[in-house]
PDB file of N, CA and C in Angstrom:
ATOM      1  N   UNK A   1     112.222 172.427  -3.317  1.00  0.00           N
ATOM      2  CA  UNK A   1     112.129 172.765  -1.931  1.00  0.00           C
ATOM      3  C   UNK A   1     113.345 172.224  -1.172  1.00  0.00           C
ATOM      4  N   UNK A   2     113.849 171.064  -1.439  1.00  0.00           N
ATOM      5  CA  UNK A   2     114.449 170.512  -1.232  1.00  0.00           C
ATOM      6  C   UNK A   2     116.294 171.060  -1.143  1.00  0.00           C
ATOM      7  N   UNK A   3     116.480 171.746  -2.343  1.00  0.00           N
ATOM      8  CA  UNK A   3     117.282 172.498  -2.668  1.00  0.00           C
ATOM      9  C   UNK A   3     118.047 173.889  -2.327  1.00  0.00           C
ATOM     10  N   UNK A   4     116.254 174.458  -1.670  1.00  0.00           N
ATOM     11  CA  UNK A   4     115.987 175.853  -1.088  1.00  0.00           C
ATOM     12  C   UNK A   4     116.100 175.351   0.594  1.00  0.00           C
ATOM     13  N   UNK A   5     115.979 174.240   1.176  1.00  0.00           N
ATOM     14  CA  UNK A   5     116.443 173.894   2.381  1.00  0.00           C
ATOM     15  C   UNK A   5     118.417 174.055   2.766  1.00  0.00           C
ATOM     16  N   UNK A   6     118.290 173.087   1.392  1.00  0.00           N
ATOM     17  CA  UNK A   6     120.106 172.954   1.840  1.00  0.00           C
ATOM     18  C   UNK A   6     120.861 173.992   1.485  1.00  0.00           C
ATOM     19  N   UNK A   7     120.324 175.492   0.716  1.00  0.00           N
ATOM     20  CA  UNK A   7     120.889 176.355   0.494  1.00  0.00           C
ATOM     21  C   UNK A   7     120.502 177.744   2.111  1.00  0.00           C
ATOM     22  N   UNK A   8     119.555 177.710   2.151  1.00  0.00           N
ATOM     23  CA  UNK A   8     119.456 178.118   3.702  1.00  0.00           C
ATOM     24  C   UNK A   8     119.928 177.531   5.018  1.00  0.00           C
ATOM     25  N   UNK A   9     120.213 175.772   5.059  1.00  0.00           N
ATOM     26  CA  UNK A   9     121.116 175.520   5.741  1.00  0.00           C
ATOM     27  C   UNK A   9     122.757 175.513   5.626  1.00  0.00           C
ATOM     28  N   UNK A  10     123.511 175.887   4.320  1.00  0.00           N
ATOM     29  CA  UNK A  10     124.415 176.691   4.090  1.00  0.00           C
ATOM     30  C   UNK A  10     124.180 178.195   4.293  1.00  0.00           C
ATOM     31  N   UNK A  11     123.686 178.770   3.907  1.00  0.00           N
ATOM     32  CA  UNK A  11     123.974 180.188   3.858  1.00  0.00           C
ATOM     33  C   UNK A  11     124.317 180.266   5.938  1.00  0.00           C
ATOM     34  N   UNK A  12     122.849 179.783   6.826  1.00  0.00           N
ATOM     35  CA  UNK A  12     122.878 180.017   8.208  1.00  0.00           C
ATOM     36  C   UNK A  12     124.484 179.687   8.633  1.00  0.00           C
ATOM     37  N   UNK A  13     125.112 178.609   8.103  1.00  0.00           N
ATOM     38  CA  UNK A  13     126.308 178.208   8.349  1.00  0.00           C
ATOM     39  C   UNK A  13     127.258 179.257   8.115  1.00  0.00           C
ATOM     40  N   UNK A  14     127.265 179.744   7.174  1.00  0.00           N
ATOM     41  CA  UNK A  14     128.340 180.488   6.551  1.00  0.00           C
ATOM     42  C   UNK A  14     127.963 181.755   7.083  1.00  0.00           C
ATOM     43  N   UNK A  15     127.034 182.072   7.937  1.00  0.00           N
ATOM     44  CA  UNK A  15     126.755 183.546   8.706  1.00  0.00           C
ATOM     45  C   UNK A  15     126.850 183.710   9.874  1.00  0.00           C
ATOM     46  N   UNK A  16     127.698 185.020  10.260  1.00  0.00           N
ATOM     47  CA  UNK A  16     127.808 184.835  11.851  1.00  0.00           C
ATOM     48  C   UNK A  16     126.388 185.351  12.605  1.00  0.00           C
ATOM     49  N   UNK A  17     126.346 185.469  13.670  1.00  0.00           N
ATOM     50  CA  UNK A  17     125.216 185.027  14.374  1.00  0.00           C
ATOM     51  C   UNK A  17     124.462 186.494  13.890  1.00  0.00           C
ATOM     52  N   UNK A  18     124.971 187.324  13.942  1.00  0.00           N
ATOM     53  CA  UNK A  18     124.575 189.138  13.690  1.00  0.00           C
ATOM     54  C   UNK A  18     123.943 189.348  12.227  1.00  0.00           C
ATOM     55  N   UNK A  19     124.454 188.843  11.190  1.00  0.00           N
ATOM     56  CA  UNK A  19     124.579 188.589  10.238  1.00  0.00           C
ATOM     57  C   UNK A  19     123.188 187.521   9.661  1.00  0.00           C
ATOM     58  N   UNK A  20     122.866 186.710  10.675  1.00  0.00           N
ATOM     59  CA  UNK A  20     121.942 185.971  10.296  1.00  0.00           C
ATOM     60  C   UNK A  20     120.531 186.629  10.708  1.00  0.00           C
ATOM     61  N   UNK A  21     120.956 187.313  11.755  1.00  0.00           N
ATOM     62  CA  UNK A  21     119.456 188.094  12.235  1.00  0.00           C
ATOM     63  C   UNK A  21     118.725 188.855  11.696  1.00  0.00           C
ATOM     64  N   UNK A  22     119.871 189.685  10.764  1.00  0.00           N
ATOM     65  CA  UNK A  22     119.537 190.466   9.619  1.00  0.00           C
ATOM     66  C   UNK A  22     118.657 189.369   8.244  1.00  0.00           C
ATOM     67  N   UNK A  23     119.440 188.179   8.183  1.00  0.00           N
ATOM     68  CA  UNK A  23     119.072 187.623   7.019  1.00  0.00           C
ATOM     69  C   UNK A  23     117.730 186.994   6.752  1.00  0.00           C
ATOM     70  N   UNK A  24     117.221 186.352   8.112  1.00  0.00           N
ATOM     71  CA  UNK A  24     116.582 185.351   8.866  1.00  0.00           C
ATOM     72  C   UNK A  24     115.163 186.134   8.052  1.00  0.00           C
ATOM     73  N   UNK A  25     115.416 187.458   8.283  1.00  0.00           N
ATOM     74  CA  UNK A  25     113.723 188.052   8.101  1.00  0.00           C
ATOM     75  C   UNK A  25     113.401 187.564   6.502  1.00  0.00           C
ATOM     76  N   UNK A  26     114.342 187.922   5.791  1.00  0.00           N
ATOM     77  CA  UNK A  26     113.761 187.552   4.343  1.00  0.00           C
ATOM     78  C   UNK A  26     113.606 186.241   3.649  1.00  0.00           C
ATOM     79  N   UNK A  27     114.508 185.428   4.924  1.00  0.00           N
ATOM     80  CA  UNK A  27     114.566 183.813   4.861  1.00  0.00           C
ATOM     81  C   UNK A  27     112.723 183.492   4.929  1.00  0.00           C
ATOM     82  N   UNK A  28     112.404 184.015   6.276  1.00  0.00           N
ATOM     83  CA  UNK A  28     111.171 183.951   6.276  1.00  0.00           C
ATOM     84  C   UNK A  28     109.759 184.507   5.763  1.00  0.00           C
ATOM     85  N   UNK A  29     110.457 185.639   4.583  1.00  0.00           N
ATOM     86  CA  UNK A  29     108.940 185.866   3.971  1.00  0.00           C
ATOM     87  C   UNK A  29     109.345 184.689   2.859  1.00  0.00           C
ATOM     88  N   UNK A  30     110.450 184.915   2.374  1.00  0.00           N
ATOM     89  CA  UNK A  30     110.172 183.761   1.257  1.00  0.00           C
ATOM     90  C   UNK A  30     109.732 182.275   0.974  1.00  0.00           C
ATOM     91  N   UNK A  31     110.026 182.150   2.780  1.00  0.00           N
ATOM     92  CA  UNK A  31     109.501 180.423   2.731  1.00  0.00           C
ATOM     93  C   UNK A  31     107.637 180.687   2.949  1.00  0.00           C
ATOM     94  N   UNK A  32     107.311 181.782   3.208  1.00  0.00           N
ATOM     95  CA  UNK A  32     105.685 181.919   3.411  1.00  0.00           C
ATOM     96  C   UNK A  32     105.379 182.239   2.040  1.00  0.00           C
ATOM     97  N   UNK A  33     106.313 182.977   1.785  1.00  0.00           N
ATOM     98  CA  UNK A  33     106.022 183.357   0.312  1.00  0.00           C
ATOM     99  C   UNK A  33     105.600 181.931  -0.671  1.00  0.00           C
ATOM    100  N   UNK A  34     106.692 181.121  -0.756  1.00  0.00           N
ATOM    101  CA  UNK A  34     106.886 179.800  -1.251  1.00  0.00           C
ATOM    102  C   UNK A  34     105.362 178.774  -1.093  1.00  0.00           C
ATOM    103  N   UNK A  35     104.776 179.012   0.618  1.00  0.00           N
ATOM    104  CA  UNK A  35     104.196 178.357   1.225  1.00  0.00           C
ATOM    105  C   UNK A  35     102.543 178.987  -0.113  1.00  0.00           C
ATOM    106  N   UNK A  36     102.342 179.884  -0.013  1.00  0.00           N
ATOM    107  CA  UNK A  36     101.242 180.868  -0.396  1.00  0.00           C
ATOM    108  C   UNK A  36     101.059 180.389  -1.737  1.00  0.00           C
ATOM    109  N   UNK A  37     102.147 180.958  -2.943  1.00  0.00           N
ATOM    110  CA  UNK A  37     102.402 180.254  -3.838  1.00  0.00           C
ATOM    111  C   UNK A  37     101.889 178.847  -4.258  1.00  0.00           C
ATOM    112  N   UNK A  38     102.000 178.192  -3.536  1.00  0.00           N
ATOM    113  CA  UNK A  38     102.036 176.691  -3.872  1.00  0.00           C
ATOM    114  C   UNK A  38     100.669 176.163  -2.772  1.00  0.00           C
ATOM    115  N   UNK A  39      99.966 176.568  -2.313  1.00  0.00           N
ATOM    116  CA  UNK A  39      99.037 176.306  -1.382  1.00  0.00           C
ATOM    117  C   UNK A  39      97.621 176.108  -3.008  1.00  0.00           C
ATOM    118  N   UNK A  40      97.607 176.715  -3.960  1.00  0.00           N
ATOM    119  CA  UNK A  40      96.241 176.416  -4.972  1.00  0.00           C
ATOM    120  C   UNK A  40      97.113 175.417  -5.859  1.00  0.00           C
ATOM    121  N   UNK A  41      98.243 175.195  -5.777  1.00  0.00           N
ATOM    122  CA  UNK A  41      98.305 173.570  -6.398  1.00  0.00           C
ATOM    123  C   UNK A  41      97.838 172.236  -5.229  1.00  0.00           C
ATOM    124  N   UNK A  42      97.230 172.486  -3.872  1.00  0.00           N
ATOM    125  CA  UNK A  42      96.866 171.368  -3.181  1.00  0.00           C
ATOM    126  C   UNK A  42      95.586 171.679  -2.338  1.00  0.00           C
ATOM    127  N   UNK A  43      94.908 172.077  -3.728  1.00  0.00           N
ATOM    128  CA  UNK A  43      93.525 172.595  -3.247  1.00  0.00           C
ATOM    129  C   UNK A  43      92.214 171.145  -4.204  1.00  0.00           C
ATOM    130  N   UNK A  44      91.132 171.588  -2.750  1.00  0.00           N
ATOM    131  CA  UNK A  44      90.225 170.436  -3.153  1.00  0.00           C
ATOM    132  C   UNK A  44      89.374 170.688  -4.409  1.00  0.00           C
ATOM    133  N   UNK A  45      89.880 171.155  -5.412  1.00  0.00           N
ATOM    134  CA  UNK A  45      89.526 170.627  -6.746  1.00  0.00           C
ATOM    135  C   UNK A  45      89.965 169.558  -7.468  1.00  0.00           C
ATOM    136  N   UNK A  46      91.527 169.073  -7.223  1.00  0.00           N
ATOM    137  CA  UNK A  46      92.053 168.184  -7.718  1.00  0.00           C
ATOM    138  C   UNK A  46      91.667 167.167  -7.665  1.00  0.00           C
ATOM    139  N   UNK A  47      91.028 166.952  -6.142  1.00  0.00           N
ATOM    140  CA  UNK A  47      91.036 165.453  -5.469  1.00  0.00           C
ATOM    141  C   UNK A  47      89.645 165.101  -6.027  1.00  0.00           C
ATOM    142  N   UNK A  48      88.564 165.864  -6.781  1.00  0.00           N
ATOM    143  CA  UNK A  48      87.519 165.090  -7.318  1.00  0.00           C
ATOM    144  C   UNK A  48      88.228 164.262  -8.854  1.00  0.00           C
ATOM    145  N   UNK A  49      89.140 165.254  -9.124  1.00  0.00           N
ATOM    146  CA  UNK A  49      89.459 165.004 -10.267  1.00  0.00           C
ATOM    147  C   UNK A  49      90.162 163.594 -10.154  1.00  0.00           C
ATOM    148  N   UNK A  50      91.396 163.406  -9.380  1.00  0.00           N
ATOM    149  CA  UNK A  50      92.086 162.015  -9.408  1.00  0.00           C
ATOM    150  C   UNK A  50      91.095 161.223  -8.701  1.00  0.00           C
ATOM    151  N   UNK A  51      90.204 160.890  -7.849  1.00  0.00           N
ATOM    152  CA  UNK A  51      89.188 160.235  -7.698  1.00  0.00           C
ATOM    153  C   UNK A  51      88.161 159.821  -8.644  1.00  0.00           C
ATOM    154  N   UNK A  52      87.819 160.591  -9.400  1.00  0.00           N
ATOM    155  CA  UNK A  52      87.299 160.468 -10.867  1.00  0.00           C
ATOM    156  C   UNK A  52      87.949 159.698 -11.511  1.00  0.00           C
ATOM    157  N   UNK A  53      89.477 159.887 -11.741  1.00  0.00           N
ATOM    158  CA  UNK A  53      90.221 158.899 -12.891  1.00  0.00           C
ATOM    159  C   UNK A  53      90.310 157.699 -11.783  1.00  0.00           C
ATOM    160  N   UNK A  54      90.449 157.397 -10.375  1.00  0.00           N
ATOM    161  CA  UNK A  54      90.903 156.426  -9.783  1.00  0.00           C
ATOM    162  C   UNK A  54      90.068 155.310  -9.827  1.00  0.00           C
ATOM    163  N   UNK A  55      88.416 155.911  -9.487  1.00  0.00           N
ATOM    164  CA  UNK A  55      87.652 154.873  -9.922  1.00  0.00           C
ATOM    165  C   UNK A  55      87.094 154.391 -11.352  1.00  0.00           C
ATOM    166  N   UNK A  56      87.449 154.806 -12.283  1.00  0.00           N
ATOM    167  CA  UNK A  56      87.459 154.496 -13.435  1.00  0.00           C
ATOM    168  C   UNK A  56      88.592 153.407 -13.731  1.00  0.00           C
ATOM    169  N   UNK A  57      89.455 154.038 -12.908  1.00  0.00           N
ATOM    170  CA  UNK A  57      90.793 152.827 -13.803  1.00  0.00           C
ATOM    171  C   UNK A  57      90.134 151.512 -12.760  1.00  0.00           C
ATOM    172  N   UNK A  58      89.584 151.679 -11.330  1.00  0.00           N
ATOM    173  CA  UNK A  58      89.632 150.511 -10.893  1.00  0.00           C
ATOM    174  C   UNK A  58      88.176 149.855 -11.626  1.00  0.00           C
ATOM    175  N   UNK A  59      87.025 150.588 -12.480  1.00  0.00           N
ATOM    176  CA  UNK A  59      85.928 149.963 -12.966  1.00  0.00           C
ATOM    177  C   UNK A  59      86.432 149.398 -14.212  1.00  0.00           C
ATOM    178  N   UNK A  60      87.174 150.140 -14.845  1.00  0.00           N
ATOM    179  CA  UNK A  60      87.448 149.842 -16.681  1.00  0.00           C
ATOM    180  C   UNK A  60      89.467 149.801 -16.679  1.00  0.00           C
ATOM    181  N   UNK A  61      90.069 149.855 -15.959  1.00  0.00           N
ATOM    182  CA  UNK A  61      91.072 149.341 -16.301  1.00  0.00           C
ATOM    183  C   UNK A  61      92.006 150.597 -16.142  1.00  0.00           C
ATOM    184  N   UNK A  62      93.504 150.087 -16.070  1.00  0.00           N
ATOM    185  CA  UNK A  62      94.357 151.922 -15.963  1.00  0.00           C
ATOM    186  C   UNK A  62      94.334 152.419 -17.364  1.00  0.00           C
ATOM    187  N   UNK A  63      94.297 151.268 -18.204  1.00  0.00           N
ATOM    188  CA  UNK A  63      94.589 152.381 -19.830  1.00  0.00           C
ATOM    189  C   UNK A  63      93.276 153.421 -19.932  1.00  0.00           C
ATOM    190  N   UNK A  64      92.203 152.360 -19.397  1.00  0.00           N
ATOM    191  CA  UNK A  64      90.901 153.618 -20.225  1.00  0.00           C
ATOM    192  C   UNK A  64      90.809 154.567 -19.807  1.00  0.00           C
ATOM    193  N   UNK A  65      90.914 154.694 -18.020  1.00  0.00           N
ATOM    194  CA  UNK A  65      91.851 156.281 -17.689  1.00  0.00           C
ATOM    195  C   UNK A  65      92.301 157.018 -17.624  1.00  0.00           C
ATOM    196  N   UNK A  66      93.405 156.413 -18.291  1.00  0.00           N
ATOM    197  CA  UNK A  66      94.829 157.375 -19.459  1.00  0.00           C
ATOM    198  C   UNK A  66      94.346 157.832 -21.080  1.00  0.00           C
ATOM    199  N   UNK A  67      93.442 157.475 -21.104  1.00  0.00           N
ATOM    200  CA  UNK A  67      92.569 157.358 -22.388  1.00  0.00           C
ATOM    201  C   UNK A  67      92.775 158.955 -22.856  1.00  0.00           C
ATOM    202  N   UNK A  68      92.489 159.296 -24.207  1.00  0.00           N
ATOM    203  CA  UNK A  68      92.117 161.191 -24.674  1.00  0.00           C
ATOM    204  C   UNK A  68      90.851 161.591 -24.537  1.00  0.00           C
ATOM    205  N   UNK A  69      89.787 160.099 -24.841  1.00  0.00           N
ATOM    206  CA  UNK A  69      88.395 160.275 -24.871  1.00  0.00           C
ATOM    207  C   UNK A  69      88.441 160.421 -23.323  1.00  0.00           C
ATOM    208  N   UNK A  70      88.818 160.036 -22.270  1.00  0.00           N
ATOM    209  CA  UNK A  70      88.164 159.715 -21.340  1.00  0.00           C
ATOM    210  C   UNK A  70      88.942 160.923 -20.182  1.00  0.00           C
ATOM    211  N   UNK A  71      89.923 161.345 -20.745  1.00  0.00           N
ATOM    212  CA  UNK A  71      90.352 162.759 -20.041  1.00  0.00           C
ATOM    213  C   UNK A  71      90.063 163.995 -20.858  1.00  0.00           C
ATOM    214  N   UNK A  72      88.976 164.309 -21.940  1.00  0.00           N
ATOM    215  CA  UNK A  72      88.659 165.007 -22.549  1.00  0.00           C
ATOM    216  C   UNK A  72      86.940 165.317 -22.199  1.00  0.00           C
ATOM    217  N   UNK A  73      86.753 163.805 -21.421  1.00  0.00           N
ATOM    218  CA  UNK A  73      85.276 163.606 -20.985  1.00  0.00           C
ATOM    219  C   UNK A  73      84.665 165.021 -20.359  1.00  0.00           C
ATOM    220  N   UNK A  74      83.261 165.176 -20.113  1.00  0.00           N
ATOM    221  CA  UNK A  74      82.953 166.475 -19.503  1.00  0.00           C
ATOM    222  C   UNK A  74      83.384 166.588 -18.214  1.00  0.00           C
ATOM    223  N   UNK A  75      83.220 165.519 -16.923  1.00  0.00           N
ATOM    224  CA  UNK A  75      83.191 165.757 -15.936  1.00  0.00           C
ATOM    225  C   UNK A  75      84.682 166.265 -15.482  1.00  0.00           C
ATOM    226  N   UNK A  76      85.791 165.100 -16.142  1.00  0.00           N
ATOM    227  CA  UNK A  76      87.302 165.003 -15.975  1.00  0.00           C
ATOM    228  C   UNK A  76      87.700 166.761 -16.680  1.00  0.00           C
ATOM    229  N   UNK A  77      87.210 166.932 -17.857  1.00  0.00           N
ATOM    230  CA  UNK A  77      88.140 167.735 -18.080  1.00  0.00           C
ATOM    231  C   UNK A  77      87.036 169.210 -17.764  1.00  0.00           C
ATOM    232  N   UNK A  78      86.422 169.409 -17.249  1.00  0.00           N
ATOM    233  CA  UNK A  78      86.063 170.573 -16.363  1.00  0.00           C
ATOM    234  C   UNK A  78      86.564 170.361 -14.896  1.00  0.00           C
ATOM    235  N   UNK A  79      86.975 169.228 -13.946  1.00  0.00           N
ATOM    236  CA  UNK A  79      87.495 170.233 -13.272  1.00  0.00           C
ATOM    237  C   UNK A  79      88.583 169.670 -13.588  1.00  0.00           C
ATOM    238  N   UNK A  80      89.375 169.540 -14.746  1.00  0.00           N
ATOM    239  CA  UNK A  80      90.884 169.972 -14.902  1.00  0.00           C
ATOM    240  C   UNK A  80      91.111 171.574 -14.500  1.00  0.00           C
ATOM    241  N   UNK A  81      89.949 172.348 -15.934  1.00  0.00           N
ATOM    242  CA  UNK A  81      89.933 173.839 -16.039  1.00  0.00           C
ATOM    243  C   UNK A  81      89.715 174.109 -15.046  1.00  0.00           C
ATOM    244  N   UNK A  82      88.823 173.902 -13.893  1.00  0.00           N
ATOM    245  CA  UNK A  82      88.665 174.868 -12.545  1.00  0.00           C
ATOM    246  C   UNK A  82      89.892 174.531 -11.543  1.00  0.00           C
ATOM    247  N   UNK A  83      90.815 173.453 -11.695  1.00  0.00           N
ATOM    248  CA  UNK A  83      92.389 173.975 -10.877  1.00  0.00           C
ATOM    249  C   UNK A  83      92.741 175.398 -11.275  1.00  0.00           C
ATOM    250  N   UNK A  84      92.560 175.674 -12.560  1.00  0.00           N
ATOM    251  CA  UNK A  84      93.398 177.036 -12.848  1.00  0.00           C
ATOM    252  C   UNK A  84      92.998 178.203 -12.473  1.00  0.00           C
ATOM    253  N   UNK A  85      91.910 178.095 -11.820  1.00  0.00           N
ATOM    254  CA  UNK A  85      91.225 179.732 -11.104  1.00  0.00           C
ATOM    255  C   UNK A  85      91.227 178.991  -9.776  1.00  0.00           C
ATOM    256  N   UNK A  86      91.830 177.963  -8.890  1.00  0.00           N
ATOM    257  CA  UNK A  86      92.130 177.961  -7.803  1.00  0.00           C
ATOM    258  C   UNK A  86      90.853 177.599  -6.449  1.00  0.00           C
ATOM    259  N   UNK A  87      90.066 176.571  -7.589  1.00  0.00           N
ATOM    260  CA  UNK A  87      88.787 176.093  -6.754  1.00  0.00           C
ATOM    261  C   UNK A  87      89.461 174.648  -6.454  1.00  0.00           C
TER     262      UNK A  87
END
């Protein structure tokens, strides 16, 4: 994102004002575009999930958290799978 900022604050630079008015429109579907995109990676399925591992590491420790048994567990690793259909 970061990258896609400083390349749109070059390009606006390097365009004269006529030139940008034209450009501006597709500047802006793509940053909604971008926005849309990336809106079901910060959806409230995750947050049961790292809450799940958070209080575990603070009951049993950070390794048993990081554990295979314990991110393979039922609760942890179902809603891993339901991030991917965007719950």
């Amino acid at each position: 994102m970061l990258a896609l900022a400083v390349m749109v604050f070059c390009m606006r630079a390097m365009q004269s004002d006529a030139t940008w008015k034209e450009t501006e429109k597709f500047v802006r579907f793509g940053f909604w575009g971008l926005n849309v995109g990336l809106a079901p990676h910060d959806r409230p399925g995750s947050v049961p999930r790292r809450s799940h591992s958070a209080l575990d590491s603070v009951a049993n420790g950070y390794w048993h958290a990081r554990r295979l048994t314990f991110l393979m567990d039922g609760t942890y690793h179902k809603l891993e799978w339901l991030r991917m259909v965007g719950i």
